[in-house]
N, C-alpha and C. Protein backbone atom coordinates (compact mmCIF):
# COMPACT_ATOMS: atom_id res chain seq x y z
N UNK A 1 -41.56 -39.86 -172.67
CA UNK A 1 -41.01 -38.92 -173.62
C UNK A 1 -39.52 -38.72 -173.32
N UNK A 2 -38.51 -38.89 -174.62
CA UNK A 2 -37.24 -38.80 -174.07
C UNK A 2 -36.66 -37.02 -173.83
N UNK A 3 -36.03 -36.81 -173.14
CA UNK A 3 -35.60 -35.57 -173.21
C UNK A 3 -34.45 -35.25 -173.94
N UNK A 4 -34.02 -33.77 -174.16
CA UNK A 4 -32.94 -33.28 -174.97
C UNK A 4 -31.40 -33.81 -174.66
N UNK A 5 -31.33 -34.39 -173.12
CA UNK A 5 -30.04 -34.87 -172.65
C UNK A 5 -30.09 -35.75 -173.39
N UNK A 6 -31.02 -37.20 -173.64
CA UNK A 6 -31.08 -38.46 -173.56
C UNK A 6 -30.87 -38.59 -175.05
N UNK A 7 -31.80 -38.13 -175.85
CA UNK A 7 -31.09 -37.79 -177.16
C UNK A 7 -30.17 -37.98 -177.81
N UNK A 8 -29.30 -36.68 -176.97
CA UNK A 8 -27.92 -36.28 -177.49
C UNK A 8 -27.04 -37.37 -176.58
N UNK A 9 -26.96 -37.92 -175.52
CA UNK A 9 -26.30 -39.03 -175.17
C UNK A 9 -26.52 -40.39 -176.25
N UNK A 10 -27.67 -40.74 -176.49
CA UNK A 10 -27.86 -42.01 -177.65
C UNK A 10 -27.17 -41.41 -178.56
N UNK A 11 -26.96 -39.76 -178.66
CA UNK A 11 -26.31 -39.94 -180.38
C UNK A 11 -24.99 -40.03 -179.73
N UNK A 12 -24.61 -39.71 -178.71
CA UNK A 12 -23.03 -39.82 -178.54
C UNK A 12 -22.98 -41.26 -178.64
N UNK A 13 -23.44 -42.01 -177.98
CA UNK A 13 -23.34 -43.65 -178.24
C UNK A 13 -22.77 -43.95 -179.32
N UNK A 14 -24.13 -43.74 -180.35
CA UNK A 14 -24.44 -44.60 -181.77
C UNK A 14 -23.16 -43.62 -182.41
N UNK A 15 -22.51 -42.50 -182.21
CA UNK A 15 -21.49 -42.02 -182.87
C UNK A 15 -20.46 -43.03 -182.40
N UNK A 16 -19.85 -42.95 -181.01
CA UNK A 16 -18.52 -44.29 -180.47
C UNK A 16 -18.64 -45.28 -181.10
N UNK A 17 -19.76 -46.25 -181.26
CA UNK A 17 -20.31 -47.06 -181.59
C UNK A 17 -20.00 -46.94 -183.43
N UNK A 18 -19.71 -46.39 -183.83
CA UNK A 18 -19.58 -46.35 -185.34
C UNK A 18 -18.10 -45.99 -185.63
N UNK A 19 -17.36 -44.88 -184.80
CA UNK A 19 -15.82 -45.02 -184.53
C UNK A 19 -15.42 -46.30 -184.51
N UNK A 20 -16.05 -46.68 -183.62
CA UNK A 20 -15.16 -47.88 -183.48
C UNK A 20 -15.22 -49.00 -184.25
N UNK A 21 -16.61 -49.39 -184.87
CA UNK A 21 -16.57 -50.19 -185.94
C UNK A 21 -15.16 -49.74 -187.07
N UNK A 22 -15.27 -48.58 -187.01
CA UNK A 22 -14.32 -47.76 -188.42
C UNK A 22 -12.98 -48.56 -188.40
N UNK A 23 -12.71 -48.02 -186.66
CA UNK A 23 -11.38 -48.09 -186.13
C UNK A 23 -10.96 -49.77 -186.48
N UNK A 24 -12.14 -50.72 -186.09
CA UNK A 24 -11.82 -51.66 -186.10
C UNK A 24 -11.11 -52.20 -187.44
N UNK A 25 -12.09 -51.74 -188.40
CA UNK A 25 -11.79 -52.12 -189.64
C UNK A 25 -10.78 -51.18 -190.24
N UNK A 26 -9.79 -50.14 -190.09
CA UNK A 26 -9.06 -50.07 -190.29
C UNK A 26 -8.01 -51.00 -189.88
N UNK A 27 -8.19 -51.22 -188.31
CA UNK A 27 -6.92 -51.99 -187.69
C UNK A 27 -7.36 -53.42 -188.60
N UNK A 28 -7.95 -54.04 -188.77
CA UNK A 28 -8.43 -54.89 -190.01
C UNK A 28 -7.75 -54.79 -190.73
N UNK A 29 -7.45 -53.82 -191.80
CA UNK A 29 -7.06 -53.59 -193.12
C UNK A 29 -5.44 -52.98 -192.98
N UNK A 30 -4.85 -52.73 -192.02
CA UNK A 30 -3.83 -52.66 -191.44
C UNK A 30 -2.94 -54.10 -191.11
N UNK A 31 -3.67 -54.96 -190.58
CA UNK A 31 -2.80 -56.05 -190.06
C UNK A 31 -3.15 -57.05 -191.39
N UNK A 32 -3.93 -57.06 -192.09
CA UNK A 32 -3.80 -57.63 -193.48
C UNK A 32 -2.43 -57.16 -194.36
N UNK A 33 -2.90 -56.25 -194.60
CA UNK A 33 -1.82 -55.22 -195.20
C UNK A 33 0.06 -55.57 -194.74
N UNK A 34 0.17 -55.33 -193.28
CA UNK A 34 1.00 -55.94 -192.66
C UNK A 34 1.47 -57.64 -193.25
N UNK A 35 0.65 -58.40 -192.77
CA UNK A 35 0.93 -59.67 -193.15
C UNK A 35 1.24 -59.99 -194.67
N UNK A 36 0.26 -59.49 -195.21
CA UNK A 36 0.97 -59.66 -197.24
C UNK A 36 1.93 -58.97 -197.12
N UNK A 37 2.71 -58.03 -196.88
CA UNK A 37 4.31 -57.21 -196.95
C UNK A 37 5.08 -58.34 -196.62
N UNK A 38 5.01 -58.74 -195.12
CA UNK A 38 5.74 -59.73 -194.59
C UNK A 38 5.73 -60.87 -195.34
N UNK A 39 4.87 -61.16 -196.01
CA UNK A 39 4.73 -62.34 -197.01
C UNK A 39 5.87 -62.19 -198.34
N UNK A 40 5.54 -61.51 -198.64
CA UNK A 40 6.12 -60.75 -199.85
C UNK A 40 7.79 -60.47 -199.42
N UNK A 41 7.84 -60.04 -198.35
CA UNK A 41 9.25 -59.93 -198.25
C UNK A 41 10.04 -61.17 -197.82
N UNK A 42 9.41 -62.24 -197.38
CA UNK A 42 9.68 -62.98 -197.32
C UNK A 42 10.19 -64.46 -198.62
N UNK A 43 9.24 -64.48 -199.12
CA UNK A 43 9.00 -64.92 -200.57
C UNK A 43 10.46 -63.94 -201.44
N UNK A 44 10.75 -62.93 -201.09
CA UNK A 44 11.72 -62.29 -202.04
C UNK A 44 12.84 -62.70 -201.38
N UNK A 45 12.97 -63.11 -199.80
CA UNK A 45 14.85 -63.48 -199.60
C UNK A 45 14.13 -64.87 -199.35
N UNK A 46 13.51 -65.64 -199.57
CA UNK A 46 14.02 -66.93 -199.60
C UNK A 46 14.82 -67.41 -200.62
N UNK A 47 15.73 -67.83 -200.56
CA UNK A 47 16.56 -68.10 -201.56
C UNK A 47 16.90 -69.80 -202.15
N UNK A 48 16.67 -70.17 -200.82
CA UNK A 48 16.43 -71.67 -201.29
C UNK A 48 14.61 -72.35 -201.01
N UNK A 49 13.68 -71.28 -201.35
CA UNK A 49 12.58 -72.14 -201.11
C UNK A 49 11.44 -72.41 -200.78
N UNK A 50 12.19 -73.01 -199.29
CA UNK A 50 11.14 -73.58 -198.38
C UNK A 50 10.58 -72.82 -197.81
N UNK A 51 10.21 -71.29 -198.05
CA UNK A 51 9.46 -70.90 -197.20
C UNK A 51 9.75 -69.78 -196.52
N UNK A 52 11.00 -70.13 -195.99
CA UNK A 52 11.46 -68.75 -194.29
C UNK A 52 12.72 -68.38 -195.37
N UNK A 53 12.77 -67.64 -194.10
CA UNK A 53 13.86 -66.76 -194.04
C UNK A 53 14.75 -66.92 -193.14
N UNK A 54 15.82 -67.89 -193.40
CA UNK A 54 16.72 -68.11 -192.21
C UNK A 54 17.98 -67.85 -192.47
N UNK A 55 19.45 -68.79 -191.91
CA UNK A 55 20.31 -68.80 -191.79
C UNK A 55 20.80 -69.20 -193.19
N UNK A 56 20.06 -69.97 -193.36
CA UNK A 56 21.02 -70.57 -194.99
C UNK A 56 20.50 -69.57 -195.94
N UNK A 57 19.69 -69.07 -195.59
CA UNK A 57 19.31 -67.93 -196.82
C UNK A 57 20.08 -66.83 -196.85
N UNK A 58 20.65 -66.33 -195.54
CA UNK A 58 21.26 -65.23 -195.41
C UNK A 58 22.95 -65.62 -195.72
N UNK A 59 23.27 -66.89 -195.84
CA UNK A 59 24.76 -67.94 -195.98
C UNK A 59 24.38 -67.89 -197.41
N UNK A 60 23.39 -67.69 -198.40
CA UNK A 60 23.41 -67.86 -199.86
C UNK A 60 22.92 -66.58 -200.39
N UNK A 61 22.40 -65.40 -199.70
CA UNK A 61 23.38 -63.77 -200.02
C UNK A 61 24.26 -63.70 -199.62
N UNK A 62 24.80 -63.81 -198.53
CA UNK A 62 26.33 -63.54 -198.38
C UNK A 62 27.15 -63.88 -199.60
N UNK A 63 26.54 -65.10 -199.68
CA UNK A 63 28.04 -65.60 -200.44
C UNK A 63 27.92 -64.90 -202.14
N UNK A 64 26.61 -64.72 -202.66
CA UNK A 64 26.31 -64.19 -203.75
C UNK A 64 26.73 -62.75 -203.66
N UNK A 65 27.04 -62.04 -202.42
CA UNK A 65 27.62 -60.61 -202.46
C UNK A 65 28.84 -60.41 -202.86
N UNK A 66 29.68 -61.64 -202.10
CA UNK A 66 31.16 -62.03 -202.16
C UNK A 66 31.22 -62.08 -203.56
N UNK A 67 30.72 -63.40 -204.10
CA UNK A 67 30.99 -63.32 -205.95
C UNK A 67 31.17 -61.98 -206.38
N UNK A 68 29.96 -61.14 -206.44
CA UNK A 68 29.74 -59.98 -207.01
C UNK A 68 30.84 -58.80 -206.57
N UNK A 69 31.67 -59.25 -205.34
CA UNK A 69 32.29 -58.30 -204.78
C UNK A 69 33.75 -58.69 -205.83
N UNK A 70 34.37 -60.10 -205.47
CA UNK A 70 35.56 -60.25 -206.37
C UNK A 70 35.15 -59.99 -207.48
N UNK A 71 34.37 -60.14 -208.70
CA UNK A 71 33.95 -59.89 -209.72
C UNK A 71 34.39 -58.31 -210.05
N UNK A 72 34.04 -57.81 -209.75
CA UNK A 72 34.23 -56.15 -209.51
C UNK A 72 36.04 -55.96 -209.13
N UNK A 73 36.18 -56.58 -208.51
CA UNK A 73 37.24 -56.26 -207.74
C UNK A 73 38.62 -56.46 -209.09
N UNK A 74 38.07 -57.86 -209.73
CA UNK A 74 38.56 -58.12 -210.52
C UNK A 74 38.99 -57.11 -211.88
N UNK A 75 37.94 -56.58 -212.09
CA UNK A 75 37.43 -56.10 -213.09
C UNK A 75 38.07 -54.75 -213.06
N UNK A 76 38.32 -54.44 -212.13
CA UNK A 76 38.99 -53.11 -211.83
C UNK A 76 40.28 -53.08 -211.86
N UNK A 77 40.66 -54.23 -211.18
CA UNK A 77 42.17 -54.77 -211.63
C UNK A 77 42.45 -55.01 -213.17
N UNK A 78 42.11 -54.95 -213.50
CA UNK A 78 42.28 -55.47 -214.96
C UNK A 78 42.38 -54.36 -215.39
N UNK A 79 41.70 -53.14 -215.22
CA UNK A 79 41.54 -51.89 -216.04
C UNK A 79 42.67 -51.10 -215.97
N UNK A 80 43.43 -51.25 -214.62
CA UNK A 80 44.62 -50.80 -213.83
C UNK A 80 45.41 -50.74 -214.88
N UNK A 81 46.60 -50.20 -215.10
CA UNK A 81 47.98 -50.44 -215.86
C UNK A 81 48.73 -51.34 -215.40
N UNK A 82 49.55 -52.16 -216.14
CA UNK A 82 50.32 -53.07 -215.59
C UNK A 82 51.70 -52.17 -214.88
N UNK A 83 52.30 -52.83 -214.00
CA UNK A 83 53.43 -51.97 -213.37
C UNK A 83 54.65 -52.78 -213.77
């Protein structure tokens, strides 16, 4: 016959025992979650492509900032009065 300790220890068990399944599957649905972002952000600065995110990608924003920067720069000049 089990007693009132033994009981309530199996339920403490089968309770950890179900935390942690939880836990697991959050950290599950967490590092999924994680990885599609990283995917996704990745996929948005590749700029030429293949895949990553490297040096030439960050050499083809740069240089697309620059355009956009003289562009502006321009544009403002122009609005100026002539002297």
């Amino acid at each position: 016959m089990l007693r009132n300790t033994e009981i309530i220890e199996g339920e403490k068990t089968m309770k950890k025992k179900k935390l942690g399944s939880v836990l697991g599957d959050v950290g599950s649905a967490a590092k999924g979650l994680i990885d599609k972002t990283k995917t996704h952000a990745v996929q948005a600065m590749d700029q030429n492509n293949d895949g990553k995110f490297d040096i030439s990608d960050v050499s083809m924003i740069a240089g697309a900032v620059g355009d956009t920067v003289k562009k502006r720069a321009a544009a403002v000049n122009d609005m100026l009065p002539s002297r």
